[in-house]
PDB file of N, CA and C in Angstrom:
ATOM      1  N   UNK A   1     -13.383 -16.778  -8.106  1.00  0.00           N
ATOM      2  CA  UNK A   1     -14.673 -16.179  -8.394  1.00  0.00           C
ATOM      3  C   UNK A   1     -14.664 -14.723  -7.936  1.00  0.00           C
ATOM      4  N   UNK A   2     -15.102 -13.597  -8.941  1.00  0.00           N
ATOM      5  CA  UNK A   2     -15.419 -12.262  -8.316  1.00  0.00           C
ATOM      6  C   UNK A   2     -16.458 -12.116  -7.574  1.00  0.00           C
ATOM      7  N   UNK A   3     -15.533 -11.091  -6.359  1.00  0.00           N
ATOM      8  CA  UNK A   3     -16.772 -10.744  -5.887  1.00  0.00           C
ATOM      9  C   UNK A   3     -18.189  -9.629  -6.226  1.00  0.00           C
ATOM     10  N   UNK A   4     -17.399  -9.155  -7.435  1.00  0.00           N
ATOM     11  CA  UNK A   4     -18.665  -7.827  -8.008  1.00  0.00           C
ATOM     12  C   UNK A   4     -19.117  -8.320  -8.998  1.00  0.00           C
ATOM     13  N   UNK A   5     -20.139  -8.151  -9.176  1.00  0.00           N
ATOM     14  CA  UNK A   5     -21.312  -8.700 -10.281  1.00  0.00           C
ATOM     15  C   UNK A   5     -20.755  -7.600 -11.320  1.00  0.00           C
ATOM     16  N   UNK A   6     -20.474  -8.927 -12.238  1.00  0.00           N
ATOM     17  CA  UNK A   6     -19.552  -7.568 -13.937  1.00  0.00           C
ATOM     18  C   UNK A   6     -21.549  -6.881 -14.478  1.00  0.00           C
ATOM     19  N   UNK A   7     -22.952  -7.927 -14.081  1.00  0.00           N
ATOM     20  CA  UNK A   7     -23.487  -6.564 -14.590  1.00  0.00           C
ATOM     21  C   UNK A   7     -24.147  -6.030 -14.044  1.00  0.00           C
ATOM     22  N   UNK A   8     -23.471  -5.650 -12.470  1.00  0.00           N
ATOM     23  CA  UNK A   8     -23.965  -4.338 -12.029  1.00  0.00           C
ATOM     24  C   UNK A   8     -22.960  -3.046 -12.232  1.00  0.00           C
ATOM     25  N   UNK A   9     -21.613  -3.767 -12.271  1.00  0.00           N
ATOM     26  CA  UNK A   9     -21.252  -3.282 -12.826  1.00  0.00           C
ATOM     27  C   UNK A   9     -21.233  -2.241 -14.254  1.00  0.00           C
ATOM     28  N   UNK A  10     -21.302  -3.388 -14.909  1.00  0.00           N
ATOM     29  CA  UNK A  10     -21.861  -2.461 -16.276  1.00  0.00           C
ATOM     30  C   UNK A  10     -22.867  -1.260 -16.415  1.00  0.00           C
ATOM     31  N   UNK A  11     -24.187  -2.039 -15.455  1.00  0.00           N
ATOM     32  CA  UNK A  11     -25.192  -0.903 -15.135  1.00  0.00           C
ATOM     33  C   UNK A  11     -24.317   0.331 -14.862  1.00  0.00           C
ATOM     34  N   UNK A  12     -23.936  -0.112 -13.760  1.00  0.00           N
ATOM     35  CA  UNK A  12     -23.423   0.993 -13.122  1.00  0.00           C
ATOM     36  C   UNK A  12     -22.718   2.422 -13.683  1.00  0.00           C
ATOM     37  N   UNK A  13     -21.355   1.568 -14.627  1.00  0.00           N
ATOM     38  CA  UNK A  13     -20.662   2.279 -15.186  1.00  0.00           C
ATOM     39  C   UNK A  13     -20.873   3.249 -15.842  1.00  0.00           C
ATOM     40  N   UNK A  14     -22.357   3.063 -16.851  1.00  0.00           N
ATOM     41  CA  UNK A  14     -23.145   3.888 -17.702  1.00  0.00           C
ATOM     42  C   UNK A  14     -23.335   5.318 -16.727  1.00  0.00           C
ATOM     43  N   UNK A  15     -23.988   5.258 -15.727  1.00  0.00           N
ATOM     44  CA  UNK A  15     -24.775   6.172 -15.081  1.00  0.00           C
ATOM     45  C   UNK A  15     -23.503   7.124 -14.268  1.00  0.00           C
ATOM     46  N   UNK A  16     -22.558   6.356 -13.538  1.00  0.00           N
ATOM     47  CA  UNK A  16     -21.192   7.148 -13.283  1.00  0.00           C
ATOM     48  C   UNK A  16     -20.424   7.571 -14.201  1.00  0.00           C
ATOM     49  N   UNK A  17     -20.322   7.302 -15.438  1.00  0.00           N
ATOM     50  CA  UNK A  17     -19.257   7.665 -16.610  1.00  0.00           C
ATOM     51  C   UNK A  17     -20.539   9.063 -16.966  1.00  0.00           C
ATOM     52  N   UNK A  18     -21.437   9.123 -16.920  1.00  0.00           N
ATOM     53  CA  UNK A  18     -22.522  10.388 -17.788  1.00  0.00           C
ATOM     54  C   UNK A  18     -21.971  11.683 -16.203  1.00  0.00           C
ATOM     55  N   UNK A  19     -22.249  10.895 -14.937  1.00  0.00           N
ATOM     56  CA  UNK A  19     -22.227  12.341 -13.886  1.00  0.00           C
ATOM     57  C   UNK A  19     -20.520  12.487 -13.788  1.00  0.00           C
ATOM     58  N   UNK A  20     -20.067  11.732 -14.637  1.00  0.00           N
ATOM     59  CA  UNK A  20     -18.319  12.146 -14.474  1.00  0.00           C
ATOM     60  C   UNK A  20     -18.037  13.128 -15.872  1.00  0.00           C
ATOM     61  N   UNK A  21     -18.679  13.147 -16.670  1.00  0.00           N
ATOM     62  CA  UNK A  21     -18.650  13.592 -17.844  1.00  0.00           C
ATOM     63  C   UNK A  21     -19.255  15.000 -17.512  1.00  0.00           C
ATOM     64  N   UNK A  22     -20.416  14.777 -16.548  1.00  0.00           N
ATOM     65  CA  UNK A  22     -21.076  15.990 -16.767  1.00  0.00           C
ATOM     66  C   UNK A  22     -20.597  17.146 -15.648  1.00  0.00           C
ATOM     67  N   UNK A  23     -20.573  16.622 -14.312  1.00  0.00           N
ATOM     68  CA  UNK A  23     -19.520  17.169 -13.761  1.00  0.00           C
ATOM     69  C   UNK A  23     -18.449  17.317 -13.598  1.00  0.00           C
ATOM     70  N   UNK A  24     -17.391  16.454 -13.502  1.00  0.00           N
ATOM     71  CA  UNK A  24     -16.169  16.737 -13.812  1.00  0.00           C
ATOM     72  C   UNK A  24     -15.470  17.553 -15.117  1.00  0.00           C
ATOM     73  N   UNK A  25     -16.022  17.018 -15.963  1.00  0.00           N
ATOM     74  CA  UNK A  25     -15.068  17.458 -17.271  1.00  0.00           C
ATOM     75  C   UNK A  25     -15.085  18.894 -17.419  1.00  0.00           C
ATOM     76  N   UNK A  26     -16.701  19.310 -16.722  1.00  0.00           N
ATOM     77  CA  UNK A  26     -17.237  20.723 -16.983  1.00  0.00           C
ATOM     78  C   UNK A  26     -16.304  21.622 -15.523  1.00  0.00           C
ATOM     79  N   UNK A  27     -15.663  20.666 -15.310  1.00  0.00           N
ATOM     80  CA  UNK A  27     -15.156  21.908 -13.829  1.00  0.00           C
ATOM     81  C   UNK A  27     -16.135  22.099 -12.523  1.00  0.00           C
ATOM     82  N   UNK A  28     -17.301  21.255 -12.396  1.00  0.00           N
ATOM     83  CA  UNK A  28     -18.202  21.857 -11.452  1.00  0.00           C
ATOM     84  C   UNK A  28     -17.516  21.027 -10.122  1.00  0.00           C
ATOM     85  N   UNK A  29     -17.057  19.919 -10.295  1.00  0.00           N
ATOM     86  CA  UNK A  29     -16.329  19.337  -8.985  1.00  0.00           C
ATOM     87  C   UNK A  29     -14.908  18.820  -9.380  1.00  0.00           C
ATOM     88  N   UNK A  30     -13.840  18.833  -8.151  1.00  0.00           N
ATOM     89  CA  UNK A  30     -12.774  18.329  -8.597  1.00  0.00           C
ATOM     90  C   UNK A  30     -13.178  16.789  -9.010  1.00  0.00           C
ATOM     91  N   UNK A  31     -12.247  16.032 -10.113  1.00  0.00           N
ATOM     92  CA  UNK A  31     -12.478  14.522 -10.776  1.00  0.00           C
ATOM     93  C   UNK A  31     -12.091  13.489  -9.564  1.00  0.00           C
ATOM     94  N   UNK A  32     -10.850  13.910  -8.783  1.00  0.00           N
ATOM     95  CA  UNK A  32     -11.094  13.143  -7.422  1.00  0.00           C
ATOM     96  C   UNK A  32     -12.075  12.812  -6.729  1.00  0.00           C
ATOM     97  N   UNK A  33     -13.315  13.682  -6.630  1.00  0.00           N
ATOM     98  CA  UNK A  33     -14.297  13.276  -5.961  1.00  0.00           C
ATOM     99  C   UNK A  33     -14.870  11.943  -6.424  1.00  0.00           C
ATOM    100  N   UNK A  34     -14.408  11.201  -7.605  1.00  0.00           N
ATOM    101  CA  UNK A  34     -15.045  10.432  -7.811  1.00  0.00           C
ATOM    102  C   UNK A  34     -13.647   9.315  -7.441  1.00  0.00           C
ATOM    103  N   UNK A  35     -12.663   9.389  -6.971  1.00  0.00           N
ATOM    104  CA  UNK A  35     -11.790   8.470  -6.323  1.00  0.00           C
ATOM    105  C   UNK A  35     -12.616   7.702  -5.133  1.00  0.00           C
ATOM    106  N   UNK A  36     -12.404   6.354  -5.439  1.00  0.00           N
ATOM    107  CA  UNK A  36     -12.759   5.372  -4.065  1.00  0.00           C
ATOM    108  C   UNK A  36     -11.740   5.426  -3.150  1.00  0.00           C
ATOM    109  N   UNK A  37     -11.890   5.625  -2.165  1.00  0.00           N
ATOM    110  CA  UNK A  37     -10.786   6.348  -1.128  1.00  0.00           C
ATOM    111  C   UNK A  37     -11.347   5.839  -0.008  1.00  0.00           C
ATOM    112  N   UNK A  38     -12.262   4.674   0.493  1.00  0.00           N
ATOM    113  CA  UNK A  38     -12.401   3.342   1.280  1.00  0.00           C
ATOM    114  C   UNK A  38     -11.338   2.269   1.106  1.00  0.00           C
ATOM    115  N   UNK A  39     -10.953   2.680  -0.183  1.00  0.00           N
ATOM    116  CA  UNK A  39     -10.153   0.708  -0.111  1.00  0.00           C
ATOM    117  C   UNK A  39      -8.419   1.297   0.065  1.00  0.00           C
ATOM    118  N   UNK A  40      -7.890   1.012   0.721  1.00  0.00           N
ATOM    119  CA  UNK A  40      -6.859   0.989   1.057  1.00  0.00           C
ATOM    120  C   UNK A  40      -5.426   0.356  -0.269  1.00  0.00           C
ATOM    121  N   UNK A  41      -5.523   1.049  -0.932  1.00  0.00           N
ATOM    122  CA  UNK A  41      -5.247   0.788  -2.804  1.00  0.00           C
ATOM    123  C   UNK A  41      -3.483  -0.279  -2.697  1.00  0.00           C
ATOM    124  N   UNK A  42      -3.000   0.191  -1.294  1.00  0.00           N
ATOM    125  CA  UNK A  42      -1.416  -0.632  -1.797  1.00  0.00           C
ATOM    126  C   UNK A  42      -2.034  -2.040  -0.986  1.00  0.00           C
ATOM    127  N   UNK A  43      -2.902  -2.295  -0.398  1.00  0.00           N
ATOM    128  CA  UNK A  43      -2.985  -4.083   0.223  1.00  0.00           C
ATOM    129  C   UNK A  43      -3.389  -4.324  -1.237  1.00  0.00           C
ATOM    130  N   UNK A  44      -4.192  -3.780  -1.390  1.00  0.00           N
ATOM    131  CA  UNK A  44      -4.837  -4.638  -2.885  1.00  0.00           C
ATOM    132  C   UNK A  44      -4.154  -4.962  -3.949  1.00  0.00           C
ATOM    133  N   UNK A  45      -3.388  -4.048  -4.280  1.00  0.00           N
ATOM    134  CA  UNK A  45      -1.819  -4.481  -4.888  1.00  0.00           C
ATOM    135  C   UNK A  45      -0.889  -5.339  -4.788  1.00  0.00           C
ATOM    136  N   UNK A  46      -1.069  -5.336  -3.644  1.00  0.00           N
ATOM    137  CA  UNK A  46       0.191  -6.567  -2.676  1.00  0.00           C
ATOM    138  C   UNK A  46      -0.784  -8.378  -2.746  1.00  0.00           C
ATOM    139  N   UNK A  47      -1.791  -8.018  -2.947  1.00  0.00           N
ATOM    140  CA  UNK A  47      -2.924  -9.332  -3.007  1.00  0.00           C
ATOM    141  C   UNK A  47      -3.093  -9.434  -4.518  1.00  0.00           C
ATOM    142  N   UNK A  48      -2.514 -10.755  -5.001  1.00  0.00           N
ATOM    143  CA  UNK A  48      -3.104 -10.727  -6.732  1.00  0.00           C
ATOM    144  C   UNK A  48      -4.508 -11.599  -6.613  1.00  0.00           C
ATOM    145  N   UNK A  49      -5.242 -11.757  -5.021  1.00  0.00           N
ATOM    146  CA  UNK A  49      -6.594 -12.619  -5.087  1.00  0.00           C
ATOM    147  C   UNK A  49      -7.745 -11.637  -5.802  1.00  0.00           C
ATOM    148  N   UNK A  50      -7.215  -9.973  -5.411  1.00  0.00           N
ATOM    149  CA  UNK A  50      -8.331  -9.287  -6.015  1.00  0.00           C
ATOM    150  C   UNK A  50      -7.851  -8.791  -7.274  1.00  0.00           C
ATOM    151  N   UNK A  51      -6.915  -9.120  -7.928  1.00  0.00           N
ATOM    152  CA  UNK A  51      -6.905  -8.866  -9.390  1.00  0.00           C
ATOM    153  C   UNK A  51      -8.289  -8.674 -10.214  1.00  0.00           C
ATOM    154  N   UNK A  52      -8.923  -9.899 -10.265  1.00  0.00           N
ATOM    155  CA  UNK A  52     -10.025 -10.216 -10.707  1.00  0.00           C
ATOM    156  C   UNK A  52     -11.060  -8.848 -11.072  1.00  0.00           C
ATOM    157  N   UNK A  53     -11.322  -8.769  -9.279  1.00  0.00           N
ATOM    158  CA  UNK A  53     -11.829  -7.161  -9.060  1.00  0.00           C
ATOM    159  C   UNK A  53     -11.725  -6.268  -9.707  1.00  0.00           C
ATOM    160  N   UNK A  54     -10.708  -6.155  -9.350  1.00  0.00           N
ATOM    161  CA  UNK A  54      -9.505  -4.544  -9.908  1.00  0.00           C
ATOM    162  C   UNK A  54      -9.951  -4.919 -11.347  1.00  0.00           C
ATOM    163  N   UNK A  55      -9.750  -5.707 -11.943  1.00  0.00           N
ATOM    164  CA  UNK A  55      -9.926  -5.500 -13.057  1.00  0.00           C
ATOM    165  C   UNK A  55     -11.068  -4.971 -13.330  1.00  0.00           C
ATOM    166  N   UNK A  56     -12.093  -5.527 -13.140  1.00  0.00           N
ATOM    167  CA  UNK A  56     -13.713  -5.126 -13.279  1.00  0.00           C
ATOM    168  C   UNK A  56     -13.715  -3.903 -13.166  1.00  0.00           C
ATOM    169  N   UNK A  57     -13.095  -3.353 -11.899  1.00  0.00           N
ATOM    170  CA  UNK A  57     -13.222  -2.200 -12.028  1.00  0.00           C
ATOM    171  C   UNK A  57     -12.671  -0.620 -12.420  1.00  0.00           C
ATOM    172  N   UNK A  58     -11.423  -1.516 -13.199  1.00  0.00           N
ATOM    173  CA  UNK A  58     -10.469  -0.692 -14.209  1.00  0.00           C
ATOM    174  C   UNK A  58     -11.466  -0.466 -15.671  1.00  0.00           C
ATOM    175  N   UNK A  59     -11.969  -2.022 -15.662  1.00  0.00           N
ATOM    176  CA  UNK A  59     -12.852  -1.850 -17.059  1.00  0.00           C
ATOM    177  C   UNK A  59     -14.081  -0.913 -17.660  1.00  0.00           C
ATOM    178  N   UNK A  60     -15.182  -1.242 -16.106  1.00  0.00           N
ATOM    179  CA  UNK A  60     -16.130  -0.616 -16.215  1.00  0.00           C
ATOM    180  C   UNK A  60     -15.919   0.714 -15.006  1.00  0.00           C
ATOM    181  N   UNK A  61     -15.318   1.640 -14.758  1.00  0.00           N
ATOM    182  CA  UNK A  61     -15.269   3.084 -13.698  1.00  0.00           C
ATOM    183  C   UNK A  61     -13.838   2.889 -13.148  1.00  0.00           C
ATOM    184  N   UNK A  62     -12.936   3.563 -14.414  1.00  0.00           N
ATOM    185  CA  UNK A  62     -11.794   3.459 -13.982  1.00  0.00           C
ATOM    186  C   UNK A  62     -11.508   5.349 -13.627  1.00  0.00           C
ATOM    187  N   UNK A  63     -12.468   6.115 -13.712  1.00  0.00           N
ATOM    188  CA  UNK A  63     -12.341   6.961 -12.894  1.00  0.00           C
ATOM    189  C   UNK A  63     -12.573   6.705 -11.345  1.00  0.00           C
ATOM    190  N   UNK A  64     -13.058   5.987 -10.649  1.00  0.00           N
ATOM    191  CA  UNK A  64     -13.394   5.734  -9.691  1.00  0.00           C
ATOM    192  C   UNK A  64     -11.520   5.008  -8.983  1.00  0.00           C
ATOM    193  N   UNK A  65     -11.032   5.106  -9.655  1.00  0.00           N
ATOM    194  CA  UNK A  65      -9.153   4.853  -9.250  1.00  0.00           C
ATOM    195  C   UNK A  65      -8.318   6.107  -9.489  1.00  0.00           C
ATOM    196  N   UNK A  66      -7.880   6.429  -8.895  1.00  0.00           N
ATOM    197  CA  UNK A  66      -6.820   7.197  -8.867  1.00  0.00           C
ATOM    198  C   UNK A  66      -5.609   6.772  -9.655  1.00  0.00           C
ATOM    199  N   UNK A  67      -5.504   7.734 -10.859  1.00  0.00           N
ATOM    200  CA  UNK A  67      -4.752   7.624 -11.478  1.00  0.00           C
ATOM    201  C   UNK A  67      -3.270   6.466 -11.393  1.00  0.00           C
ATOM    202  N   UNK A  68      -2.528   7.196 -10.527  1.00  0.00           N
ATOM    203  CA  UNK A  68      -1.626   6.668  -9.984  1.00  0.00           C
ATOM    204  C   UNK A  68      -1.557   5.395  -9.484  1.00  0.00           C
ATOM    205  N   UNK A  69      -2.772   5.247  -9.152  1.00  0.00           N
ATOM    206  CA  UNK A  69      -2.996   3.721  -8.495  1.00  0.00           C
ATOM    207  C   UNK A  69      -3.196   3.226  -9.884  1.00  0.00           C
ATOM    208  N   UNK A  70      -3.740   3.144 -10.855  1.00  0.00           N
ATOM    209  CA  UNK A  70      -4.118   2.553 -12.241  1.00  0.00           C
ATOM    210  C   UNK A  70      -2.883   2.944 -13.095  1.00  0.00           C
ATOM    211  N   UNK A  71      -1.988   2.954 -12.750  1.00  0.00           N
ATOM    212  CA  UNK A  71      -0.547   3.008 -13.381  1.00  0.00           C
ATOM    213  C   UNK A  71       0.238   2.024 -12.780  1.00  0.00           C
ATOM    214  N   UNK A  72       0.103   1.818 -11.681  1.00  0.00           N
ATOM    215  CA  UNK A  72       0.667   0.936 -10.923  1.00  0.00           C
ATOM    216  C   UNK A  72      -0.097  -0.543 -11.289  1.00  0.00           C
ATOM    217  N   UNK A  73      -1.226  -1.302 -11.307  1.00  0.00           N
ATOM    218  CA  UNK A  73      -1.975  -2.268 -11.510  1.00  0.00           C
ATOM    219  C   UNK A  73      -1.439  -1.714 -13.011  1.00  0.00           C
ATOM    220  N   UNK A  74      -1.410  -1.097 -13.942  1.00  0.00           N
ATOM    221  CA  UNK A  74      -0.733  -1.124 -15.417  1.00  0.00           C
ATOM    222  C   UNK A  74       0.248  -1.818 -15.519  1.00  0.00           C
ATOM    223  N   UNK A  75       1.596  -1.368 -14.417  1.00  0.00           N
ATOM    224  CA  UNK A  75       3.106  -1.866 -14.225  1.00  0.00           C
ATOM    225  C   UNK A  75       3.044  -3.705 -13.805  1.00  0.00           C
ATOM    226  N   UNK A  76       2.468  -3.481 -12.807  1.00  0.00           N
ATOM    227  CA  UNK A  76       2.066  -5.152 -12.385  1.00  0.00           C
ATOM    228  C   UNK A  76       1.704  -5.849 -13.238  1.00  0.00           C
ATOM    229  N   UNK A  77       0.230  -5.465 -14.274  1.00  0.00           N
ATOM    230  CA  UNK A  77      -0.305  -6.567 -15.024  1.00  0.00           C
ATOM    231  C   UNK A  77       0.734  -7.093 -16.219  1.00  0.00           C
ATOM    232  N   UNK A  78       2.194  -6.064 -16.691  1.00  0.00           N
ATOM    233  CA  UNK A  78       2.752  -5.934 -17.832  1.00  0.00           C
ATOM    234  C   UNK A  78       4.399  -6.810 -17.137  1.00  0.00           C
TER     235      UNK A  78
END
């Protein structure tokens, strides 16, 4: 069972994908700022319990991952 609700998620995604669009794309902040940089990205990797997660949140605010880290969960899922 996940632990993130896919629709707050969804909510969510809407309202972060418009201030990532509107700031980032335009140059007013670096796009990192919108990296989650609380979760400690290689345990979660090493754990396929939060797959689930990760996914959710590849789907709906996959700016909110660092690239690199979402290349890696790419390599794993394939």
């Amino acid at each position: 069972m996940s632990h993130l609700d896919e629709f707050v998620m969804h909510s969510a995604s809407t309202l972060l994908r418009l201030l990532h669009e509107y700031f980032a794309v335009k140059d007013f902040i670096d796009p990192s700022e919108f990296d989650i940089k609380e979760i400690d990205w290689k345990k979660v990797v090493a754990d396929d319990r939060h797959m689930q997660d990760v996914n959710l949140i590849i789907r709906y605010m996959p700016e909110c991952i660092p690239f690199d880290v979402r290349a890696l969960f790419f390599t794993k899922t394939i």
